[in-house]
Protein backbone atom coordinates (compact mmCIF):
# COMPACT_ATOMS: atom_id res chain seq x y z
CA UNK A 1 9.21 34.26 89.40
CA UNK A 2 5.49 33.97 87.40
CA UNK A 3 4.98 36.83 85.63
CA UNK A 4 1.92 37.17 82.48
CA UNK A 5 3.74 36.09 79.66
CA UNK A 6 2.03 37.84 77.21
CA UNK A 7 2.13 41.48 78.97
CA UNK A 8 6.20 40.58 80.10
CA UNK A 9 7.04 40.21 76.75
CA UNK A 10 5.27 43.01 75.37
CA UNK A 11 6.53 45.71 77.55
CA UNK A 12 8.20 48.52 75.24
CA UNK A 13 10.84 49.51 78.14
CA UNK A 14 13.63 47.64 79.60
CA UNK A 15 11.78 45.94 82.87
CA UNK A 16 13.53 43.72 85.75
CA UNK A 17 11.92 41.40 88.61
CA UNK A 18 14.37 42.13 91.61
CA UNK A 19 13.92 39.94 94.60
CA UNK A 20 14.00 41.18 97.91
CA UNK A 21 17.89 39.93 98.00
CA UNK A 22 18.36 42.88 95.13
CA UNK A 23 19.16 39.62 92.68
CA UNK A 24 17.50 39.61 89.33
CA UNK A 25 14.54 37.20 88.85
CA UNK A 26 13.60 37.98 85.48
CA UNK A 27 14.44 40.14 82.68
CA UNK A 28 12.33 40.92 79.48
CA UNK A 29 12.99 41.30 76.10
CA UNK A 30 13.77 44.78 75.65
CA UNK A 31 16.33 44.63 78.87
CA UNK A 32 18.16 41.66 77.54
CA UNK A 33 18.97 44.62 74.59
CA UNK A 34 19.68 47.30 76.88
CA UNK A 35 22.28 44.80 79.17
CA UNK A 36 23.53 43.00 76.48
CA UNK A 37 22.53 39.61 77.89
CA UNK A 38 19.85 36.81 77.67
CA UNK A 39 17.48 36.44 80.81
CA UNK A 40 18.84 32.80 81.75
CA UNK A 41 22.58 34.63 82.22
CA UNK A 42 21.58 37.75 84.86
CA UNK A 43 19.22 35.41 86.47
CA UNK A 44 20.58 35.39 90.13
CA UNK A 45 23.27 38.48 89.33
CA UNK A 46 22.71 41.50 91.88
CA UNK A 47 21.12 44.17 89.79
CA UNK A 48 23.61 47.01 90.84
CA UNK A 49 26.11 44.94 89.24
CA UNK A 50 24.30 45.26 86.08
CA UNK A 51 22.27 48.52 85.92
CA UNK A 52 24.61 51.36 86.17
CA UNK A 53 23.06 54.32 88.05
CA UNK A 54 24.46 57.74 87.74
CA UNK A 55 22.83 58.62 91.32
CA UNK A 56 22.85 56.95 94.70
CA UNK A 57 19.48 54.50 93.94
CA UNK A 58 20.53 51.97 96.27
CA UNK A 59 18.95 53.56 99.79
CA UNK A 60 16.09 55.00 97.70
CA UNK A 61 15.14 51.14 95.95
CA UNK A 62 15.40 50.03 99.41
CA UNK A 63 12.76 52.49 100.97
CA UNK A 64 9.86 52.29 98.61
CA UNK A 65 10.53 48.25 98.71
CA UNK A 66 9.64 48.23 102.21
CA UNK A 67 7.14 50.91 102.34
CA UNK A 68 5.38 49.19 99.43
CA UNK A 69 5.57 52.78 97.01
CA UNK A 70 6.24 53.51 93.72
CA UNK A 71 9.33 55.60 93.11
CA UNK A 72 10.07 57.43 89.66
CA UNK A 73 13.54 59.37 89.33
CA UNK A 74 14.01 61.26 86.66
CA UNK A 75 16.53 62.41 84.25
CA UNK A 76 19.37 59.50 85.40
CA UNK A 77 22.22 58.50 83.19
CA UNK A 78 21.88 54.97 83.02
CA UNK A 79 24.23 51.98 81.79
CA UNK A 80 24.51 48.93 81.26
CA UNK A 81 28.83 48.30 81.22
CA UNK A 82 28.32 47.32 77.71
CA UNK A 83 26.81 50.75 76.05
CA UNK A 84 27.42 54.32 77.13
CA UNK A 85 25.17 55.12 79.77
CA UNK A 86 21.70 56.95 78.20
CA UNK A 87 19.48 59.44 80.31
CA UNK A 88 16.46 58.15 81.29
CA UNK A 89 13.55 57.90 83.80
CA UNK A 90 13.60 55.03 86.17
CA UNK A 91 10.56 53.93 87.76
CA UNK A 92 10.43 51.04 90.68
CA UNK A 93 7.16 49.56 91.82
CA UNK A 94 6.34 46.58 94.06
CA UNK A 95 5.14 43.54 92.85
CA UNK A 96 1.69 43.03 93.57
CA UNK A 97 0.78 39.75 96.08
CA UNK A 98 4.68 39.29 95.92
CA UNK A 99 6.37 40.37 99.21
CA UNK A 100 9.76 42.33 98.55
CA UNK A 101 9.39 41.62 94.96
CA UNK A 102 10.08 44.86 92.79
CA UNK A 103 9.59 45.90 89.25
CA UNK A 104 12.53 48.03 88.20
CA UNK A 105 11.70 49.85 84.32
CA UNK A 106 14.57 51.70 82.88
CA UNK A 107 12.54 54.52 79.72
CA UNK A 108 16.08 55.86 77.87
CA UNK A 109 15.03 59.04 76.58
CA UNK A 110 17.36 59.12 74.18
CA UNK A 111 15.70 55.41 72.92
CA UNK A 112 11.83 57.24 72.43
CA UNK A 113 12.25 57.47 69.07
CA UNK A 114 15.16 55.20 67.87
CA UNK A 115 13.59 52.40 70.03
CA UNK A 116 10.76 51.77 67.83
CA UNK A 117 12.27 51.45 64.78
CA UNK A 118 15.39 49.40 66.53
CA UNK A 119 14.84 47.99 69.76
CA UNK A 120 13.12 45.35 68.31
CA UNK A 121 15.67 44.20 66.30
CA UNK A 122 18.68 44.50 68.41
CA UNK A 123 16.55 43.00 71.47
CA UNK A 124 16.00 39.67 69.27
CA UNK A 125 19.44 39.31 68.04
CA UNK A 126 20.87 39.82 71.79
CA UNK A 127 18.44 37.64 72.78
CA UNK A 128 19.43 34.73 70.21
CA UNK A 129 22.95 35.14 72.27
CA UNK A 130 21.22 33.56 75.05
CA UNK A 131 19.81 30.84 73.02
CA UNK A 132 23.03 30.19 71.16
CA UNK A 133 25.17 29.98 74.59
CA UNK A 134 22.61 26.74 75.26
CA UNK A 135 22.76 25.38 72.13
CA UNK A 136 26.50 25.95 71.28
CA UNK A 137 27.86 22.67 72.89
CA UNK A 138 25.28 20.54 71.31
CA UNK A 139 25.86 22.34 68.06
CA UNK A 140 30.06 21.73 68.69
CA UNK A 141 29.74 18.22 68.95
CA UNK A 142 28.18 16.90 65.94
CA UNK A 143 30.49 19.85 63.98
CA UNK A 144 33.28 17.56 65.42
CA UNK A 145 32.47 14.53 64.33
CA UNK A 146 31.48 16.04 60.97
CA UNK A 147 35.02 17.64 60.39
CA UNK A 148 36.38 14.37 61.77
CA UNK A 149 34.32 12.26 59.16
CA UNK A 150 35.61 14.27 56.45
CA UNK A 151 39.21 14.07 57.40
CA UNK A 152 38.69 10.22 57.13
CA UNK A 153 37.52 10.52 53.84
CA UNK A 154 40.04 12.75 52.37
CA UNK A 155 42.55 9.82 53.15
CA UNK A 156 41.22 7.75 50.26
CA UNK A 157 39.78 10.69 48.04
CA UNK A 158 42.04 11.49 44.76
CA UNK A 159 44.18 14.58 44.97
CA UNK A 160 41.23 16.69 42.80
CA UNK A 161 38.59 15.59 44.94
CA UNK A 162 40.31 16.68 48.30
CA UNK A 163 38.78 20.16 47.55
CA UNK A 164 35.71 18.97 48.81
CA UNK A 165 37.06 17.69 51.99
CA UNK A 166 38.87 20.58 52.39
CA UNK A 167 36.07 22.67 52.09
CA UNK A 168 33.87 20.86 55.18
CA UNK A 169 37.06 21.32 57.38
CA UNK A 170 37.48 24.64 57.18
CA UNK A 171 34.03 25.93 56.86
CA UNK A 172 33.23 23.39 60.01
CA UNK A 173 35.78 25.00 61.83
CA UNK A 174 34.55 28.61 60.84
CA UNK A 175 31.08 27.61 62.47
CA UNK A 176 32.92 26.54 65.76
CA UNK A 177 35.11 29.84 65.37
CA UNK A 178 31.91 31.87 66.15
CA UNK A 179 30.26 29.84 68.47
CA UNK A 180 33.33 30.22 70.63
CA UNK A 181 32.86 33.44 69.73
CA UNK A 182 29.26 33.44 71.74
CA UNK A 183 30.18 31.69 74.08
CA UNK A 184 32.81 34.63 75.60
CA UNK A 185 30.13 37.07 75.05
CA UNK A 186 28.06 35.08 77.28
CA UNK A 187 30.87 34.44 79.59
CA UNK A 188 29.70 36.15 82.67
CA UNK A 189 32.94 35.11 84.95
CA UNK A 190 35.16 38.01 86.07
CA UNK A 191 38.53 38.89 84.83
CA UNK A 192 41.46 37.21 87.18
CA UNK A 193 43.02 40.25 87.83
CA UNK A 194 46.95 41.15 88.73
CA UNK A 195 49.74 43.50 87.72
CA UNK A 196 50.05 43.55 84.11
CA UNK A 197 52.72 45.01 81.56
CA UNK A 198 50.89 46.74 79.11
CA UNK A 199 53.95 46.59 76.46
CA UNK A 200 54.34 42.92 76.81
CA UNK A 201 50.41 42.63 75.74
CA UNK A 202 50.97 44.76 72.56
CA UNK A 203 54.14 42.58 71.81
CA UNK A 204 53.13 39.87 71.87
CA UNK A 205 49.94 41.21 69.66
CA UNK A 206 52.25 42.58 67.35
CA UNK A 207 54.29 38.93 66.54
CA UNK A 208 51.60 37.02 66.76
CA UNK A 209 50.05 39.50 64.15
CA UNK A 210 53.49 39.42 61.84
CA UNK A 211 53.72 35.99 61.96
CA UNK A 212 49.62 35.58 60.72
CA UNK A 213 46.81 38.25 59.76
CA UNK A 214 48.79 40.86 59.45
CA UNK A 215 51.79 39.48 57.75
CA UNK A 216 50.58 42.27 55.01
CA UNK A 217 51.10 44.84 57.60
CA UNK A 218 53.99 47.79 58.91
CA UNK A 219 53.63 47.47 62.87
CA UNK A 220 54.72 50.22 64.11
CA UNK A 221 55.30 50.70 68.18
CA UNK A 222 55.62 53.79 69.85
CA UNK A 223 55.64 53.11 73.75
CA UNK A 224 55.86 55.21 76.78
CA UNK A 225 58.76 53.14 78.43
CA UNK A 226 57.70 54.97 81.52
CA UNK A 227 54.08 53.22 81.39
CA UNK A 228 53.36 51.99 85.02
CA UNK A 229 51.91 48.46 85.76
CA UNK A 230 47.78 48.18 84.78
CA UNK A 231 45.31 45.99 87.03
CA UNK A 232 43.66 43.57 84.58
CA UNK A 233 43.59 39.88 83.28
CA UNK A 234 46.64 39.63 80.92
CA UNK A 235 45.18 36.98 78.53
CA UNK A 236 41.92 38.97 78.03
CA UNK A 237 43.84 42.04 77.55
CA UNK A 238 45.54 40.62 75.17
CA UNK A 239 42.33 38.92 73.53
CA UNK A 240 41.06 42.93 73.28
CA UNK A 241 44.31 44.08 71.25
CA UNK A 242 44.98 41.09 68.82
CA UNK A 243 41.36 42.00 68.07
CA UNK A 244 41.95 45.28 67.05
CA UNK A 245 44.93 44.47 65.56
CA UNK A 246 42.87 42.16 63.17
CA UNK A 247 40.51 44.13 62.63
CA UNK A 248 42.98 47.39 61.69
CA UNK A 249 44.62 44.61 59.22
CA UNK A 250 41.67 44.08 57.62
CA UNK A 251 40.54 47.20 57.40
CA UNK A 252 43.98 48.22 55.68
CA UNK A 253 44.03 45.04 53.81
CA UNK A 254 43.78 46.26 50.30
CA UNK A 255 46.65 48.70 51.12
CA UNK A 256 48.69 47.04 52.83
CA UNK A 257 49.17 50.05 55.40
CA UNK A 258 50.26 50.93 58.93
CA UNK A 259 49.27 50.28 61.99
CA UNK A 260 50.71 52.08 64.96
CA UNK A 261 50.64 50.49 68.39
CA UNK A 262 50.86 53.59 71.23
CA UNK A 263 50.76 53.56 74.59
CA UNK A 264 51.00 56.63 76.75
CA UNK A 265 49.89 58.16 80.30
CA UNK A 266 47.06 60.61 80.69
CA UNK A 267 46.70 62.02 84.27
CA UNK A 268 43.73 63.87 83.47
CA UNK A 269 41.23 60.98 82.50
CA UNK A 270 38.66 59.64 84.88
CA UNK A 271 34.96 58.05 84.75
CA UNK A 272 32.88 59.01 86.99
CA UNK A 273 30.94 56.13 88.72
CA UNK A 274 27.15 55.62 89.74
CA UNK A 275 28.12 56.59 93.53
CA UNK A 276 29.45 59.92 92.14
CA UNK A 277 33.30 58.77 92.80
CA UNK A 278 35.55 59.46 90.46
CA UNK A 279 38.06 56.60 89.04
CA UNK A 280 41.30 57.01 87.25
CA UNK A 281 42.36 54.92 84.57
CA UNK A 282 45.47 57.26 83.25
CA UNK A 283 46.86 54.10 81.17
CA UNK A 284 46.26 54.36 77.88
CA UNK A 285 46.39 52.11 74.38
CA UNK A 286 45.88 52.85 70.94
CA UNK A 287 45.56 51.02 67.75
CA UNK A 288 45.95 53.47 64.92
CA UNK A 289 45.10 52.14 61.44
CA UNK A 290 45.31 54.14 58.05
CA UNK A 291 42.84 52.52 56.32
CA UNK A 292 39.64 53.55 54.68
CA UNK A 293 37.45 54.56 58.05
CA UNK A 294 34.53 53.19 59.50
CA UNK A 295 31.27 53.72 57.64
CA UNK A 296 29.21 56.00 58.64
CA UNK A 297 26.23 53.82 59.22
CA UNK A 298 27.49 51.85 61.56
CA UNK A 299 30.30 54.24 63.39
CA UNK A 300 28.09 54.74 66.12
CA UNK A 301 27.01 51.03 67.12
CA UNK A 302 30.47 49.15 66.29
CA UNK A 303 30.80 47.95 70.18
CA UNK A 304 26.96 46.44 69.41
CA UNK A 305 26.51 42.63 68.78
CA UNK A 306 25.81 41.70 64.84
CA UNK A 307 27.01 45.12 64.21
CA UNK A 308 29.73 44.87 61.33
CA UNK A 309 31.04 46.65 58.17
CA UNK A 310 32.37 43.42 56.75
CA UNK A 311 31.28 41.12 54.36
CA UNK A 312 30.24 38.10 56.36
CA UNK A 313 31.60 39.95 59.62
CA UNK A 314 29.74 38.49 62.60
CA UNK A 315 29.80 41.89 64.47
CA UNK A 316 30.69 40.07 67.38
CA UNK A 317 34.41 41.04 68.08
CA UNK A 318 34.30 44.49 68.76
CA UNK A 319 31.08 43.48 71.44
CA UNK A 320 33.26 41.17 72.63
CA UNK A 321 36.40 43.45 73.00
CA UNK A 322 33.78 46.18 75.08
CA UNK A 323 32.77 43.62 77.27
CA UNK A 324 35.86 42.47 78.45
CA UNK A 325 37.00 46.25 78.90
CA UNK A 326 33.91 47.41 80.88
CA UNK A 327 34.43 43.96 83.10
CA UNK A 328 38.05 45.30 83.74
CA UNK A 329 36.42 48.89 84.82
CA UNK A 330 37.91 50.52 81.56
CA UNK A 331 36.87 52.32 78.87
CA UNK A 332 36.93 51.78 74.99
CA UNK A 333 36.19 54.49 72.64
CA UNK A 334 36.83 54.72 68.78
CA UNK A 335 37.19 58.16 66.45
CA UNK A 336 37.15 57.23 62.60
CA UNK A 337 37.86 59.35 59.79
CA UNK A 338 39.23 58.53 56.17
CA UNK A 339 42.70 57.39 56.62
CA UNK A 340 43.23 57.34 60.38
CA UNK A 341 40.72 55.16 62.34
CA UNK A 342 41.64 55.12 66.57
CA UNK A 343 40.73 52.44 68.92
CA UNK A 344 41.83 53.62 72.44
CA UNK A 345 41.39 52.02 75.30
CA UNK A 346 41.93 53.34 78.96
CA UNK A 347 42.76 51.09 82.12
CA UNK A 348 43.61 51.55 85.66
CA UNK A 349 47.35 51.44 87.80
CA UNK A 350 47.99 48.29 89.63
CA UNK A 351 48.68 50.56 92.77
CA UNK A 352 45.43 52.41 92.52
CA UNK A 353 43.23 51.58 95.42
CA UNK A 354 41.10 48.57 94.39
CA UNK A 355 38.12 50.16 96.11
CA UNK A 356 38.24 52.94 93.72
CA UNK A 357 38.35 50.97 91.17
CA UNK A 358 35.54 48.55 91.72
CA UNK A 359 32.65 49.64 90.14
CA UNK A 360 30.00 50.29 87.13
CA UNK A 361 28.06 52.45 85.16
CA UNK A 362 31.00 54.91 84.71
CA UNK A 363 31.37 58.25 81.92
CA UNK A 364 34.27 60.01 81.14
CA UNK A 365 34.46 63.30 83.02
């Protein structure tokens, strides 16, 4: 969909095109920040799938598209499924000369002030996500026959040169590490979802930890061996925990602490969705570390990409682990103080109705 390049671009507030369909035709800079995504990737997505409404829009979108009016609602919480939802004032507007064609701008109040000093930022480093998803394969390939090239060589090298060798390998395979790495982010293909044993996720976490990264470490489990069945994709689930497993190891590294795997049942937690339903997810996980805590400067941003208290972190792990919860309609939260840093995550039952669970844009009640 044309659009002025020049004014697009510039536009301080999240903006969408939204075809007459309700699928996204374009997205500028500032709302590939706010959905965590490049423009290429939601192109075509339905934009209730993305932009998480804490009010029933959908009827409302509808009317002023075929009346040809400008709505404004005010005072909305609205997400994204990969950031807490943030109050703001919406404001929809027909695209002129463009039958059905809407402009959908998303102000976060809470962003008036912080935007200008960050939005910038953040909105060019989510946006090099985009640009790195296209340019990861061709980046791969030559990084294969690089690493490749220097095996070859270290085959006739003297024992005191191999260091050399060794050192193209492994920092070859580093760079391939975190393009992999942006390529999941990118990954907008759904969980494949089915019953899923909680405790068998967090053992097999726990060995694969022992027997690598956190060799250093004391696991300690403490289940509920009464935990029903959750509804998500086991392999991603267990992506999520060996990645907070990894990063509590670190974290602890120095001292070579504790980290306490716990799983228990909370009947009191829900979200509440954008259609005002509420959705349990009573199953929850925690990875308890006793390291040193998060800093402070970052404790409020870890789930953003390039956000990272490590030396030569990426910052794109813990995105990646919010992600994949928000795609399985969960909900990730951290608390961090000196000595005791929580990662909890809550999920859904297996048995819950699906239709309750479907769903976006969701805060804890």
């Amino acid at each position: 969909m044309p659009a002025e390049g020049a004014l697009w671009a510039s536009l301080p507030v999240p903006a969408l095109l939204v075809g007459s369909d309700d699928l996204i035709l374009d997205a500028n800079a500032a709302a590939e920040g706010f959905l965590n995504a490049s423009a290429k990737a939601v192109r075509g997505i339905p934009v209730w799938d993305l932009v998480a409404v804490d009010a029933p829009l959908e009827e409302a979108f509808a009317r002023a598209r075929e009346s040809e009016t400008t709505l404004f609602v005010n005072d909305v919480d609205v997400g994204s499924g990969q950031r807490a939802p943030l109050q703001s004032l919406l404001q929809v507007a027909p695209l002129s000369g463009v039958p059905g064609v809407m402009i959908l701008m998303i102000s976060p109040r809470e962003l008036s002030g912080r935007m200008t000093q960050n939005q910038s930022v953040k909105s060019a480093a989510k946006s090099a996500i985009g640009m790195a998803e296209m340019l990861a394969h061709e980046i791969k390939n030559p990084l294969a026959g690089i690493t490749g090239a220097a095996q070859l060589l270290s085959m006739n090298l003297a024992k005191e040169d191999l260091e050399l060798t060794d050192l193209i390998v492994a920092e070859s395979r580093r760079i391939v590490k975190l393009l992999e790495q942006v390529e999941q982010f990118g990954n907008l293909t759904q969980p494949e979802r089915g019953e899923v044993n909680l405790h068998d996720v967090l053992d097999r976490a726990r060995r694969s930890a022992l027997l690598g990264f956190g060799s250093h470490m004391k696991i300690i489990e403490d289940y509920d061996p009464s935990l029903p069945m959750a509804w998500g994709d086991k392999d991603q689930l267990l992506q999520v925990v060996l990645n907070l497993v990894k990063n509590a190891s670190e974290a602890a590294a120095k001292s070579g602490g504790t980290i306490r795997l716990h799983s228990y049942y909370e009947h009191s937690f829900r979200l509440r969705r954008a259609d005002g339903q509420g959705i349990a997810l009573p199953l929850q996980i925690e990875v308890i570390d006793d390291g040193p805590g998060l800093p402070d400067s970052i404790a409020g941003d870890v789930f953003e990409p390039f956000v990272s208290g490590r030396e030569n972190g990426t910052g794109l792990g813990l995105a990646l682990v919010s992600k994949i919860i928000s795609e399985h309609d969960g909900w990730i939260s951290v608390s961090s103080t000196p000595g005791r840093t929580v990662f909890r995550i809550s999920l859904p039952r297996a048995d819950a109705p699906q239709d309750k669970i479907k769903g976006s844009g969701r805060k804890p009640e």
